[in-house]
N, C-alpha and C. Protein backbone atom coordinates (compact mmCIF):
# COMPACT_ATOMS: atom_id res chain seq x y z
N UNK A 1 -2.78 -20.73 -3.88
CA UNK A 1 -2.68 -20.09 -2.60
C UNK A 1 -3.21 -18.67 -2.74
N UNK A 2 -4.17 -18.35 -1.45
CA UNK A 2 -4.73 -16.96 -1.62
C UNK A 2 -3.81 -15.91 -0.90
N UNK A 3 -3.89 -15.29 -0.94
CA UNK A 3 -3.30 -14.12 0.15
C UNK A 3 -4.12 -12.97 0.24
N UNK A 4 -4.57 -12.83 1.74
CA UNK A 4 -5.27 -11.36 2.03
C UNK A 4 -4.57 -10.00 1.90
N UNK A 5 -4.41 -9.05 1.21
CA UNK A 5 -3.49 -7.99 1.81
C UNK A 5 -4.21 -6.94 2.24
N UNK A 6 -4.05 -6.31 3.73
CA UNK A 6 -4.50 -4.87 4.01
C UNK A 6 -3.97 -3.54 3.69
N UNK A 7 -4.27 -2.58 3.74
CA UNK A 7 -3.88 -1.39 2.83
C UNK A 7 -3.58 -0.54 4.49
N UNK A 8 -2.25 0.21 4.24
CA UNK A 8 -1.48 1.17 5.25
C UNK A 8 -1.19 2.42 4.57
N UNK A 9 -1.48 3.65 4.95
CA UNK A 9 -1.34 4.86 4.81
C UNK A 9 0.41 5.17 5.50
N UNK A 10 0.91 5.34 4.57
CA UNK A 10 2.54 6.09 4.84
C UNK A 10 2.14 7.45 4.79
N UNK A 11 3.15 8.27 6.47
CA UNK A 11 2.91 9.52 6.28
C UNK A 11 4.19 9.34 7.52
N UNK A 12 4.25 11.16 7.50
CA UNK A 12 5.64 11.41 8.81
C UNK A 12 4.80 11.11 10.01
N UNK A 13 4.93 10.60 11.06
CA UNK A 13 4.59 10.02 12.38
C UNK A 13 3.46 11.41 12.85
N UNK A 14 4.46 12.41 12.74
CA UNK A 14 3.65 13.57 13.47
C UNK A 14 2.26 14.05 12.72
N UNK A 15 2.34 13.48 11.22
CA UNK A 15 0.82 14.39 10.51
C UNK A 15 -0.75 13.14 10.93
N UNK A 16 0.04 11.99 11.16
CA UNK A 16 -1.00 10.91 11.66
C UNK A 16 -1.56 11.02 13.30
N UNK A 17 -0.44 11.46 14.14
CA UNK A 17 -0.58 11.91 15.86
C UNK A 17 -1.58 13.15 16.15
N UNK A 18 -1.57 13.87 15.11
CA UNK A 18 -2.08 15.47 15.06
C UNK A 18 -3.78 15.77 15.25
N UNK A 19 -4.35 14.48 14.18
CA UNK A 19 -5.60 13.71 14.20
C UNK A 19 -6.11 12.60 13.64
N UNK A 20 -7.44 12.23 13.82
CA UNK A 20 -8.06 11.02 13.43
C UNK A 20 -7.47 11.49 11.92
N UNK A 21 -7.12 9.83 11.57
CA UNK A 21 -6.77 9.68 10.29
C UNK A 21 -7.87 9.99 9.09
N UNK A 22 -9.23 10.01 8.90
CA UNK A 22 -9.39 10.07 8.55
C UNK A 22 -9.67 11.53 7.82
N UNK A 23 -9.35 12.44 9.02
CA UNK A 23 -9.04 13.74 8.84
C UNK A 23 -8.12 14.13 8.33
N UNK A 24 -7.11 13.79 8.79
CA UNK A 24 -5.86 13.62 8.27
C UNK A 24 -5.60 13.38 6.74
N UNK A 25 -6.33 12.45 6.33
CA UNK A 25 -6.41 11.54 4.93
C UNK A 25 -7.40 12.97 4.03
N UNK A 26 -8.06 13.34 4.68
CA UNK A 26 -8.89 14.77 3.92
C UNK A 26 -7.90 15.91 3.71
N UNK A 27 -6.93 16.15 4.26
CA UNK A 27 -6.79 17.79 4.56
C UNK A 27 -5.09 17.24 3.75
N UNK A 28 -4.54 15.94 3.49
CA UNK A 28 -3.23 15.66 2.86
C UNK A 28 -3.21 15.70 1.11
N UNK A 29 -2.52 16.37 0.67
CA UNK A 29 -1.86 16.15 -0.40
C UNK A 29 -1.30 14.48 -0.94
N UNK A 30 -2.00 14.30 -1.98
CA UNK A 30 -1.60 12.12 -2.04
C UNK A 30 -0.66 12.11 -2.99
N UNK A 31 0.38 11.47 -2.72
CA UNK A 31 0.93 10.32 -3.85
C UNK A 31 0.84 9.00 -4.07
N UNK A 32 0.07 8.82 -5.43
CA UNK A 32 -0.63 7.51 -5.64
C UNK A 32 -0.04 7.17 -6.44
N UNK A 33 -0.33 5.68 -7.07
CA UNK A 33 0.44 5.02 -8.07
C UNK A 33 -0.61 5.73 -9.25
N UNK A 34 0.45 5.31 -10.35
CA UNK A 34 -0.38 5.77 -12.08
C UNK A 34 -1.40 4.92 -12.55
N UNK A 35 -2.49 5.15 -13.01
CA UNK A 35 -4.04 5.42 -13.41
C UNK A 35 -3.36 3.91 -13.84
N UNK A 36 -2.57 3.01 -14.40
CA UNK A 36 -2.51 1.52 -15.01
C UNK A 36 -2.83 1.23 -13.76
N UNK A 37 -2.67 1.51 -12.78
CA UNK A 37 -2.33 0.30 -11.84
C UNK A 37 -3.53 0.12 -10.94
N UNK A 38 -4.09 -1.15 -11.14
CA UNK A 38 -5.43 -1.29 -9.90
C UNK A 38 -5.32 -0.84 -8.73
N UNK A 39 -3.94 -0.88 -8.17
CA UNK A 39 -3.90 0.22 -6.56
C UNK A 39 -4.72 1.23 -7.11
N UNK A 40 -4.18 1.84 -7.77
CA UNK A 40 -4.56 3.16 -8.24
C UNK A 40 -6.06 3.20 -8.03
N UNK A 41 -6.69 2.33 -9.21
CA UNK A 41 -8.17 2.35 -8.69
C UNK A 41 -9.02 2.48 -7.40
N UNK A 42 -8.30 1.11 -6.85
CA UNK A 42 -8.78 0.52 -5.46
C UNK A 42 -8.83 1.97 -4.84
N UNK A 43 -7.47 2.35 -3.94
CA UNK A 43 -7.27 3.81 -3.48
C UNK A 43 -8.53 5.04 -3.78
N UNK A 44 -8.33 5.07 -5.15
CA UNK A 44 -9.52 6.19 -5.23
C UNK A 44 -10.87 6.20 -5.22
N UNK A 45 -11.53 4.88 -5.14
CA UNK A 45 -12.72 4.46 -5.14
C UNK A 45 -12.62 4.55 -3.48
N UNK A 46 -12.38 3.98 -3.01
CA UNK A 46 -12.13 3.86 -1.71
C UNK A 46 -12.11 5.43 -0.67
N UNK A 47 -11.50 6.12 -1.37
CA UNK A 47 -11.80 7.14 -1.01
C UNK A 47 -12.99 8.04 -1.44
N UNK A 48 -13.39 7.81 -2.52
CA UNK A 48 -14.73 8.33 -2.94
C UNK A 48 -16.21 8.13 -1.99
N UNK A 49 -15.62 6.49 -1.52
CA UNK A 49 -17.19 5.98 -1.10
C UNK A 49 -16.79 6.44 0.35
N UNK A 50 -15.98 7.13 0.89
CA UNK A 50 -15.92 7.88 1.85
C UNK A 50 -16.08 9.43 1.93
N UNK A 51 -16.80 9.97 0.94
CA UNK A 51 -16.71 11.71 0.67
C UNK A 51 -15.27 11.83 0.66
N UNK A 52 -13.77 11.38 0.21
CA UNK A 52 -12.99 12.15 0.08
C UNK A 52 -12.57 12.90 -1.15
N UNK A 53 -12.32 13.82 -1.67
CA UNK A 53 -11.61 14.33 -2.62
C UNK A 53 -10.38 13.91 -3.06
N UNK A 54 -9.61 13.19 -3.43
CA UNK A 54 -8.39 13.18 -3.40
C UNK A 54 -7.49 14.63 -3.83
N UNK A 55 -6.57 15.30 -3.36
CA UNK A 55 -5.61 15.96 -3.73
C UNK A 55 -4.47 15.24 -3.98
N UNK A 56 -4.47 15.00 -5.73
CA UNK A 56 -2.84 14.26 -5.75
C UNK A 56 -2.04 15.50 -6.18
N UNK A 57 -1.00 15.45 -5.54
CA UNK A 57 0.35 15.71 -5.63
C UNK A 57 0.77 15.15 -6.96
N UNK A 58 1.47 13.49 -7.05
CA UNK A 58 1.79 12.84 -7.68
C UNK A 58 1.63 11.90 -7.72
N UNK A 59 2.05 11.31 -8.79
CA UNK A 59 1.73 9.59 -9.41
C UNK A 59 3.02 9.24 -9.67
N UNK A 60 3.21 7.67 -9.71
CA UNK A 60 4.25 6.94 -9.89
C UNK A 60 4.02 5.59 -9.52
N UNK A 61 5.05 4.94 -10.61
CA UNK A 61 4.87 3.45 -10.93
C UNK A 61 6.00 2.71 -9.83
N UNK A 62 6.86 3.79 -9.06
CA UNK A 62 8.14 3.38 -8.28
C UNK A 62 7.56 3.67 -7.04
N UNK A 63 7.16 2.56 -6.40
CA UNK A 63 6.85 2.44 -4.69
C UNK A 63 8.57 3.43 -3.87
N UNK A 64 9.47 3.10 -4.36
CA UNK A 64 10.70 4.06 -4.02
C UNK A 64 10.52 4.91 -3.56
N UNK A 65 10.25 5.54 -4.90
CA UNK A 65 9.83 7.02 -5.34
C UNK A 65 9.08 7.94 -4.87
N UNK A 66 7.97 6.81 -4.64
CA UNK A 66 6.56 7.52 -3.45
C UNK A 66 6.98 7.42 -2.68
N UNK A 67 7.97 6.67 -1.90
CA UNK A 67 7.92 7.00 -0.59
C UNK A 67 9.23 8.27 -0.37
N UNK A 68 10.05 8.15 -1.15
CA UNK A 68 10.91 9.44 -0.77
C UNK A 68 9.99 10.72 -1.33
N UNK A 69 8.93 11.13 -1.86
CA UNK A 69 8.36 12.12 -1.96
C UNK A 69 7.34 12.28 -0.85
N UNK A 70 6.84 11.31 0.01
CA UNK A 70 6.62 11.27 1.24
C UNK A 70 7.98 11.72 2.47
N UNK A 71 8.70 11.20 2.29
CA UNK A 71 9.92 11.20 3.23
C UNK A 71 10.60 13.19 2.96
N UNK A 72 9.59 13.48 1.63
CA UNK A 72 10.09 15.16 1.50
C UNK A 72 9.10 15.96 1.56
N UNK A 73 8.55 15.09 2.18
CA UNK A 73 7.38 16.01 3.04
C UNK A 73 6.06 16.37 1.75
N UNK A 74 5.96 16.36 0.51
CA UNK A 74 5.15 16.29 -0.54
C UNK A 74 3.63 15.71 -0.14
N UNK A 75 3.18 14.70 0.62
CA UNK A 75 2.27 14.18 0.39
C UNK A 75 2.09 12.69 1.25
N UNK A 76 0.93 12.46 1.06
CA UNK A 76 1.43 10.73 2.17
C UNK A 76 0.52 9.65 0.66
N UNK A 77 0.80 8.53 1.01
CA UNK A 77 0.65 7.55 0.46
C UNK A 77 0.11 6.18 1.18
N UNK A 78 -0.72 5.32 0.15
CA UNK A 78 -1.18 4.25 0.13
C UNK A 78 -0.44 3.01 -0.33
N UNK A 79 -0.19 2.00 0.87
CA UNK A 79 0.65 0.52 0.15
C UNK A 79 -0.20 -0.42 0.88
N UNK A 80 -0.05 -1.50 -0.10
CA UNK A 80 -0.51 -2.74 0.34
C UNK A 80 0.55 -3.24 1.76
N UNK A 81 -0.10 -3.98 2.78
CA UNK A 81 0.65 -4.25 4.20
C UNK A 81 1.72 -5.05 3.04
N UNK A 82 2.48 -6.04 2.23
CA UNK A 82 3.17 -6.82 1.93
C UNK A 82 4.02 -5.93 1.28
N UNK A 83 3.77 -4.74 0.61
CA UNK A 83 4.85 -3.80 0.48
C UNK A 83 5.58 -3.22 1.36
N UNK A 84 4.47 -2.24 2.64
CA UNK A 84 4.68 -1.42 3.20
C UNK A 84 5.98 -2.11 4.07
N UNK A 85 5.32 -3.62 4.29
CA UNK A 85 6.44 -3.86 5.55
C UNK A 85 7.78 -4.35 5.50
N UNK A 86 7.52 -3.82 3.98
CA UNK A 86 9.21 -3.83 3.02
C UNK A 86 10.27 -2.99 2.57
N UNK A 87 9.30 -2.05 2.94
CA UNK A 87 9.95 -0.08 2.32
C UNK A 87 9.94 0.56 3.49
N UNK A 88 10.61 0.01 4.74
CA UNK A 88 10.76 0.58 5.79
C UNK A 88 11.62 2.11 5.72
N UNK A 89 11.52 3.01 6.06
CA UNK A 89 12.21 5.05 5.91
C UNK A 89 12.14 5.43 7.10
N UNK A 90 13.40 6.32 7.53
CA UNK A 90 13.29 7.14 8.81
C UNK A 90 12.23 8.09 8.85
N UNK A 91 11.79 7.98 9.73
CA UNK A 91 10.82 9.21 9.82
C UNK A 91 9.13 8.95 9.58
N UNK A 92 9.06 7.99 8.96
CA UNK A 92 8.07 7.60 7.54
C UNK A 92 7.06 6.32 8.62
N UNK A 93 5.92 6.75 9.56
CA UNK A 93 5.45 5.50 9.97
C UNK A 93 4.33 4.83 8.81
N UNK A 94 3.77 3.70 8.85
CA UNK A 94 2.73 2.96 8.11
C UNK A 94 1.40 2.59 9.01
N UNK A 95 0.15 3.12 8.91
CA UNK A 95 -0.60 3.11 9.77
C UNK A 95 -1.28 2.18 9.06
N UNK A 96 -1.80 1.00 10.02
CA UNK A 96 -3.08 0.20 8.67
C UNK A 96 -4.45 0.53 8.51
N UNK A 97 -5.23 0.80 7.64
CA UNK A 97 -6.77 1.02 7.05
C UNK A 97 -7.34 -0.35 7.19
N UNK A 98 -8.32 0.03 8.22
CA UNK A 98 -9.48 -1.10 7.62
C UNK A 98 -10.05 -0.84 6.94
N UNK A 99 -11.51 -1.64 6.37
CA UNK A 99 -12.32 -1.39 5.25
C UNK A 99 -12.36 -2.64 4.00
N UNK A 100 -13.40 -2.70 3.70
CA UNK A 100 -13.56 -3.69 2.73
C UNK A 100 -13.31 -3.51 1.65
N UNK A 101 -13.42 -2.27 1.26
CA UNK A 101 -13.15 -1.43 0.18
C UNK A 101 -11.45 -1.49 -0.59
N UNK A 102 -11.12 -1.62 1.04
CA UNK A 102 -9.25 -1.97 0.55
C UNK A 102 -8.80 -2.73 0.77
N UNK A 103 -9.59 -4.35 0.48
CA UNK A 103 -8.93 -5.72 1.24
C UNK A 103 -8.63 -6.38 -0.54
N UNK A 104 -7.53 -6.65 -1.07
CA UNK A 104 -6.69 -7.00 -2.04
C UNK A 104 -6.59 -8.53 -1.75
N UNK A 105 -6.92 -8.94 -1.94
CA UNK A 105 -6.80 -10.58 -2.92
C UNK A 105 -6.04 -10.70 -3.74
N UNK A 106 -4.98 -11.52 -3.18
CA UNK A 106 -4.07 -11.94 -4.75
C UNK A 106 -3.91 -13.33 -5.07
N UNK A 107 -3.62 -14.25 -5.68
CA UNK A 107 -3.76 -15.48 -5.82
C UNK A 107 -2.18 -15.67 -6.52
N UNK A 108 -1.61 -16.51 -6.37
CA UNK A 108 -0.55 -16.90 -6.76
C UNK A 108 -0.37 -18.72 -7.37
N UNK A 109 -0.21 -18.81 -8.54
CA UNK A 109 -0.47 -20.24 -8.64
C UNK A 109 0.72 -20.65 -9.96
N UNK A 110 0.64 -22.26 -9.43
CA UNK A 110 1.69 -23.04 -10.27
C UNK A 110 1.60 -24.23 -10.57
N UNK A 111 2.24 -24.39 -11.01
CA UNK A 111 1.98 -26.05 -11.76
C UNK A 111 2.67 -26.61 -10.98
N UNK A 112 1.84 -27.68 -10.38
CA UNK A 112 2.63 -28.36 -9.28
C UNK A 112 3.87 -29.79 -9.75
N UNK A 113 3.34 -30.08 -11.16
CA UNK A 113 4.67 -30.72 -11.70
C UNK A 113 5.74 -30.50 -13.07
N UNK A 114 6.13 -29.08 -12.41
CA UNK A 114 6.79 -28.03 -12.82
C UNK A 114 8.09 -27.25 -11.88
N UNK A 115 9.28 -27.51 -12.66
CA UNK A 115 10.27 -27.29 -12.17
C UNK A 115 10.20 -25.86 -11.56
N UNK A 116 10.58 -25.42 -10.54
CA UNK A 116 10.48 -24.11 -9.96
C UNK A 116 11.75 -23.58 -9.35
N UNK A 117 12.48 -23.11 -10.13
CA UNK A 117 13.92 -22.36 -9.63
C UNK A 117 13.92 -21.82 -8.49
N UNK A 118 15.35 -21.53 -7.99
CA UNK A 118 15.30 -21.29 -6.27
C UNK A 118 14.01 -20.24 -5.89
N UNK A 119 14.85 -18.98 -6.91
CA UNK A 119 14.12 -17.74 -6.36
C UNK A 119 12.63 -17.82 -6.35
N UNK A 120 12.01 -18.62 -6.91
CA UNK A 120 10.30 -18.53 -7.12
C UNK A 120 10.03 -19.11 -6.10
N UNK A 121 10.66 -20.54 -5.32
CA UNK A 121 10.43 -21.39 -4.39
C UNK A 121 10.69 -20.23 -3.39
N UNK A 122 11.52 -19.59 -2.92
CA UNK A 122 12.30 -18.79 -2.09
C UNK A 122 10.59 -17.87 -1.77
N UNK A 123 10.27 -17.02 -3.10
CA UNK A 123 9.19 -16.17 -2.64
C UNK A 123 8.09 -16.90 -2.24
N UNK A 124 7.51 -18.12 -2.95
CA UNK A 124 6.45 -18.87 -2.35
C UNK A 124 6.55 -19.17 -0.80
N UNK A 125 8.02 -19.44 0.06
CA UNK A 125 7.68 -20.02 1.32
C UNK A 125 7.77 -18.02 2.16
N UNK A 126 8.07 -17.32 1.46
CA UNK A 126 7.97 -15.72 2.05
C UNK A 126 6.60 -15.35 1.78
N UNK A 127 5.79 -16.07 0.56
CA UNK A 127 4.19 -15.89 0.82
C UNK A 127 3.65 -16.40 1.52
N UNK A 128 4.26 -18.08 2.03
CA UNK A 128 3.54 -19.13 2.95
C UNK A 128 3.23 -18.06 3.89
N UNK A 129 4.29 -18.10 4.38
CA UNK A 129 4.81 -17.26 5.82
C UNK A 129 3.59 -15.38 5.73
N UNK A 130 3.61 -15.17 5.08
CA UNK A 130 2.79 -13.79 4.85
C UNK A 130 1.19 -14.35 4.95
N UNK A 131 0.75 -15.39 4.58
CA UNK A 131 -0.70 -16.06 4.53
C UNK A 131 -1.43 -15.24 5.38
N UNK A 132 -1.20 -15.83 6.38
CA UNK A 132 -1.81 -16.05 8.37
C UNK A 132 -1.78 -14.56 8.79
N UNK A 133 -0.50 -13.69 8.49
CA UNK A 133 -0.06 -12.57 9.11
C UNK A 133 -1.17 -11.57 8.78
């Protein structure tokens, strides 16, 4: 099973209302995930092939983490839509990015005659369900 994921910019409601995002995305301070992590890549390439500079703030391996250093006003951030619409914060909206540049492919696969404990079955029909969306 494939899954598409789109990429959403977390920031406080008011720094996204103020202007075009992509302005917005120039003139912000980032918190990105750490240099292991292909977000990481994706994100900054992505912004490159757009003239942006990145200004990071900070890095981190805890989606948490980034977002309460967003939620303290530090910086805004990049999540995949299957995170974002999981780490819901007061204050904290998720705007989505188009672009090809940030369309994430993930593949998830199993042996189909292979015992599969609740919780794995449990996330597979929460990926079914995520497919289409």
């Amino acid at each position: 099973m494939f899954l598409k994921n789109a990429w959403y910019v977390a920031a406080w409601a008011r720094e996204l209302a103020e202007s075009p995002l992509g302005r917005t995305i120039a003139g912000e301070p980032l918190v990105l995930f750490d240099h292991g992590f292909v977000l990481h890549e994706m994100v900054t390439q992505a912004l490159r092939a757009n003239r942006l500079s990145p200004q990071v703030a900070a890095r981190s391996s805890q989606i948490g983490f980034m977002l309460e250093l967003v939620a303290a006003g530090i910086g805004i951030t990049f999540l995949p839509r299957l995170v974002a619409s999981l780490q819901a914060r007061d204050g904290i909206v998720a705007v989505p990015i188009d672009g090809p540049a940030l369309e994430w492919r993930m593949a998830l696969a199993w042996r189909a005659d292979a015992y599969l404990p609740h919780a794995a079955r449990a996330w597979l029909d929460v990926a079914k369900g995520l497919r289409g969306a």
